[in-house]
Every structure is written in structure tokens, then in C-alpha cells.
Protein backbone atom coordinates (compact mmCIF):
# COMPACT_ATOMS: atom_id res chain seq x y z
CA UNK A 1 -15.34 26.22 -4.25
CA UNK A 2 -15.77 24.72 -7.71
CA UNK A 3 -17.55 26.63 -10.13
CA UNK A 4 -20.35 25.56 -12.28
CA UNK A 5 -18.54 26.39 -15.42
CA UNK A 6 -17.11 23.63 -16.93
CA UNK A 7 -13.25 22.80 -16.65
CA UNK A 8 -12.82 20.83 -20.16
CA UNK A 9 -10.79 24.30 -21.87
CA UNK A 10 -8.84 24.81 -19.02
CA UNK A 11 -7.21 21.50 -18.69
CA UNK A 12 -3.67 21.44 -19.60
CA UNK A 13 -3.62 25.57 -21.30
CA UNK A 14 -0.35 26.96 -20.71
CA UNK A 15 3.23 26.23 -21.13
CA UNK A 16 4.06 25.99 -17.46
CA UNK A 17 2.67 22.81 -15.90
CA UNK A 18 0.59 24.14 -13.20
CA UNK A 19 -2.86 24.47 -13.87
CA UNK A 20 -4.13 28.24 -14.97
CA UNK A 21 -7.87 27.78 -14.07
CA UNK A 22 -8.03 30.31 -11.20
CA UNK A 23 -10.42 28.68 -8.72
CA UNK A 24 -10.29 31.49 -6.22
CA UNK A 25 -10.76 34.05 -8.87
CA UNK A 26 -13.93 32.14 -10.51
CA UNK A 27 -16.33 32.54 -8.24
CA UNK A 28 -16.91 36.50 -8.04
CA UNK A 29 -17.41 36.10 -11.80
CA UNK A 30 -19.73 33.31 -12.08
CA UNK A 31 -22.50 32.83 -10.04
CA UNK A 32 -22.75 29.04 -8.55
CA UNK A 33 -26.73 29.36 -9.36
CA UNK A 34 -28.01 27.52 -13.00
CA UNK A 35 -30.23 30.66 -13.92
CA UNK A 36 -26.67 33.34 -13.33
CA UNK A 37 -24.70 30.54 -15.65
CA UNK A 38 -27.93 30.54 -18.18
CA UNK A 39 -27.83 34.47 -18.66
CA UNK A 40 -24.62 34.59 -18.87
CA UNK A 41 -24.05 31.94 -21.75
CA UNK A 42 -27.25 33.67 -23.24
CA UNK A 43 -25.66 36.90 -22.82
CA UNK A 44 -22.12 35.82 -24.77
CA UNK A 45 -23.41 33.09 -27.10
CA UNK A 46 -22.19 34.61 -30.85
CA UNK A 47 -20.26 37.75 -29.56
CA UNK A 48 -16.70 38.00 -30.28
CA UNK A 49 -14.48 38.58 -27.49
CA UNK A 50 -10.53 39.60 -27.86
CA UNK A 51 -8.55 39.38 -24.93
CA UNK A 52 -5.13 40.47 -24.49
CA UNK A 53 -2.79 38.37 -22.73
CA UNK A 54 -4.50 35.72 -22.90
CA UNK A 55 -1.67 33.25 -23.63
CA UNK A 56 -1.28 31.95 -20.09
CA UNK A 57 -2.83 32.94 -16.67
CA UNK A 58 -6.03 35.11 -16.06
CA UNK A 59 -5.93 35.66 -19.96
CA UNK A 60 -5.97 32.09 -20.36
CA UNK A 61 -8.39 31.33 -18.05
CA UNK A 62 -10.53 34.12 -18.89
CA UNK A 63 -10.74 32.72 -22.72
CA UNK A 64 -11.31 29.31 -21.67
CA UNK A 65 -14.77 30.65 -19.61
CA UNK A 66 -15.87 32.89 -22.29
CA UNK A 67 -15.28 30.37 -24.87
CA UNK A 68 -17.09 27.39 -22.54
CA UNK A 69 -20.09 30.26 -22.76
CA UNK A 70 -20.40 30.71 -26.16
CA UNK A 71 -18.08 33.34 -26.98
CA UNK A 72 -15.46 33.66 -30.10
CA UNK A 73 -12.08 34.31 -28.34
CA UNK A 74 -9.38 36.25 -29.96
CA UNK A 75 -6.50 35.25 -28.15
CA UNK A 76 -4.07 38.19 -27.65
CA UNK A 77 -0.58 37.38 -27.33
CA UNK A 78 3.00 38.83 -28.05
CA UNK A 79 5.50 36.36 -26.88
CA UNK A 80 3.95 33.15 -25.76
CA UNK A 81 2.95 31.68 -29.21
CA UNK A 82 3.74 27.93 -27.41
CA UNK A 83 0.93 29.34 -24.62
CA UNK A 84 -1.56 30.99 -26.85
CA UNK A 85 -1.78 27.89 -29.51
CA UNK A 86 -2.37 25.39 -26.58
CA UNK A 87 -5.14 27.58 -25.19
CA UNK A 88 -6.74 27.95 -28.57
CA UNK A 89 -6.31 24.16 -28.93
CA UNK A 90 -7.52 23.43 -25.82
CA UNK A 91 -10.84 25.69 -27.13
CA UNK A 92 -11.25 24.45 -30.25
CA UNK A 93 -11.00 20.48 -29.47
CA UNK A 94 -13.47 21.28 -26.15
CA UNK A 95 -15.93 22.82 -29.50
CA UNK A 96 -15.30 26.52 -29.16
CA UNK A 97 -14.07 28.92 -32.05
CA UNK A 98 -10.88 30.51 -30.90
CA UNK A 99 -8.26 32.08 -32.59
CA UNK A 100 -4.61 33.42 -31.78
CA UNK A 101 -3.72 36.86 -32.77
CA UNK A 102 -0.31 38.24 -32.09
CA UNK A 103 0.90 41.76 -31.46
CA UNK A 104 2.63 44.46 -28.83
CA UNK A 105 -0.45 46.39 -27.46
CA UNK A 106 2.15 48.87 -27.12
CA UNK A 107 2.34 49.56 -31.13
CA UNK A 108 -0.72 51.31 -32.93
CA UNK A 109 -0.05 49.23 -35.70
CA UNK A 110 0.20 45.70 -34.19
CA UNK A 111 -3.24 47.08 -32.15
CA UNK A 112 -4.52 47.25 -35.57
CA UNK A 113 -3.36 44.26 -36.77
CA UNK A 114 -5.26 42.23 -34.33
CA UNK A 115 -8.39 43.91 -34.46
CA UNK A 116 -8.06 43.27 -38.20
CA UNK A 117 -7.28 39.42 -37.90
CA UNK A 118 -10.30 39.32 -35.06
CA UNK A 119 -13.46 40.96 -37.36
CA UNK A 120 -11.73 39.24 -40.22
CA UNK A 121 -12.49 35.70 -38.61
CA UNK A 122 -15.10 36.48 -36.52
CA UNK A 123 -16.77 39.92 -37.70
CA UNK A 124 -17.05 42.86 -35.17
CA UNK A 125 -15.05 42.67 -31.63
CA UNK A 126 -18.12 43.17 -28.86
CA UNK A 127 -15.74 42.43 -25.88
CA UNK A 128 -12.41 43.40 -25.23
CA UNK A 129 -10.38 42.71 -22.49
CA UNK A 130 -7.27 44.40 -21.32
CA UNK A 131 -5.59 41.60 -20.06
CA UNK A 132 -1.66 42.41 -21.53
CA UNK A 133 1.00 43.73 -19.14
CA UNK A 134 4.35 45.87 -19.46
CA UNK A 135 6.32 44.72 -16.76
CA UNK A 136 8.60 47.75 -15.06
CA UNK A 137 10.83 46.83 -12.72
CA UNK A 138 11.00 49.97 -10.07
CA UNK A 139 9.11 51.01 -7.32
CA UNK A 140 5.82 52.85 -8.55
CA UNK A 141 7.51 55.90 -6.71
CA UNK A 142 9.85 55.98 -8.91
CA UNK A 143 7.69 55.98 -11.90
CA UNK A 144 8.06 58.90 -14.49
CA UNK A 145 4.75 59.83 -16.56
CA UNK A 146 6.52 57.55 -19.84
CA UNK A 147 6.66 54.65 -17.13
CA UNK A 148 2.89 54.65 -16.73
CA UNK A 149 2.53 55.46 -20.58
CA UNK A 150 3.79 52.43 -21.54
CA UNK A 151 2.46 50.20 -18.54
CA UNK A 152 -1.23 51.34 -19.08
């Protein structure tokens, strides 16, 4: 089902070479109809979103649709600078205003670092999204409380 948002931020994001526009995903979050599409550009045009993560996959896919809205991204990333500059490029040359913004969501201080760097370009964050993981490799059985500490 193809979505009524447009695909022009989503072409090429990423460092991998398959596509990280999540058509199955889009749907339940955009409504096919022109008036759902309306409200929700109305709803994010000017606000400043900063989304974790957001260097490849959902993250990535989930800036590109804010961004095609209206939205300033933030783009959260640790690792993936390679990822997070071509989504920000892919943004900025489709006429959005996107920045990267790197730190471990795990450190109070990088958390504060990127906040900073977002209000400093954009002003005050109105949306956040979660989008960063902490990979553990065990069964969740196995998890001790510190496990889920530093996975949530």
C-alpha cells in the first residue's frame, strides 16, 4: 500500500543499500485520506522533533516523514555518522531543516549535549522520539535489573 506521504527523503538514506522507507509500517501512521495528511503537516509544521536512532531504519524513516511534514529533525545518532549525514542530506536537498546530533543516550551528559545542539539550532525540542537501542545479547530471562537499565 503506498502511502500518501511523499518518498523524495527516503530515497537512498542509509548506509546499507536496501531501501529504509518502511512501507508496511507507514500506513498505521499516516492515514491514506488528504484531510489525515493535512492535519498532520498542520499539526508538525515549525515544531522541532529529535529522534534517537535515527541514523538508519525506523529512525531514518521516521525523520524523513516528519521532515516531509514540516518538522525540524534532530537526528540522533552514536555510531552511524556515514547513516545519519546521508539522512540529513537526503532532508535538507528534498527542502527540510535537519540536523545530526551525536551522543550515547546512555550518558547524562551526551543526553545533554544533544538537547543542547537541538534548541541551539532549532529552539525548544516539542517531539522526542525514543528511537536508540542497547543491544544485549541473552535471553530476556536471563536479564538482571542493570540489563534492562541500560536497554531502556
Amino acid at each position: 500500500m503506498a502511502t500518501r506521504v511523499s518518498r523524495k527523503n527516503a530515497a537512498g538514506i542509509g548506509s546499507r543499500s536496501h531501501v529504509l522507507w518502511p512501507e508496511a509500517a507507514v500506513p498505521f501512521l499516516i492515514d491514506e485520506s488528504p484531510v489525515a495528511h493535512e492535519e498532520l503537516a498542520r499539526l508538525l509544521a515549525a515544531r522541532t522533533a529529535l529522534i534517537t536512532g535515527a541514523s538508519s531504519g525506523i529512525g531514518a524513516a521516521t525523520a524523513a516523514i516528519f521532515a516531509d511534514l514540516g518538522a525540524r529533525v534532530a537526528i540522533g545518532y552514536w555510531k552511524n555518522e556515514e547513516g545519519a549525514t546521508a539522512v540529513r542530506d537526503a532532508i535538507v536537498n528534498a527542502g527540510g531543516r535537519a540536523i545530526t546530533v551525536k551522543g550515547d543516550v546512555r550518558k547524562t551528559e551526551d543526553i545533554r549535549s544533544v538537547v543542547d545542539q537541538t534548541v541551539s539550532a532549532f529552539g525548544p525540542v516539542d517531539i522526542l522520539i525514543n528511537n536508540a537501542v542497547v543491544r544485549h545479547f541473552s535471553p530476556v530471562e536471563k536479564f538482571k535489573p542493570s540489563d534492562w537499565d541500560r536497554a531502556l
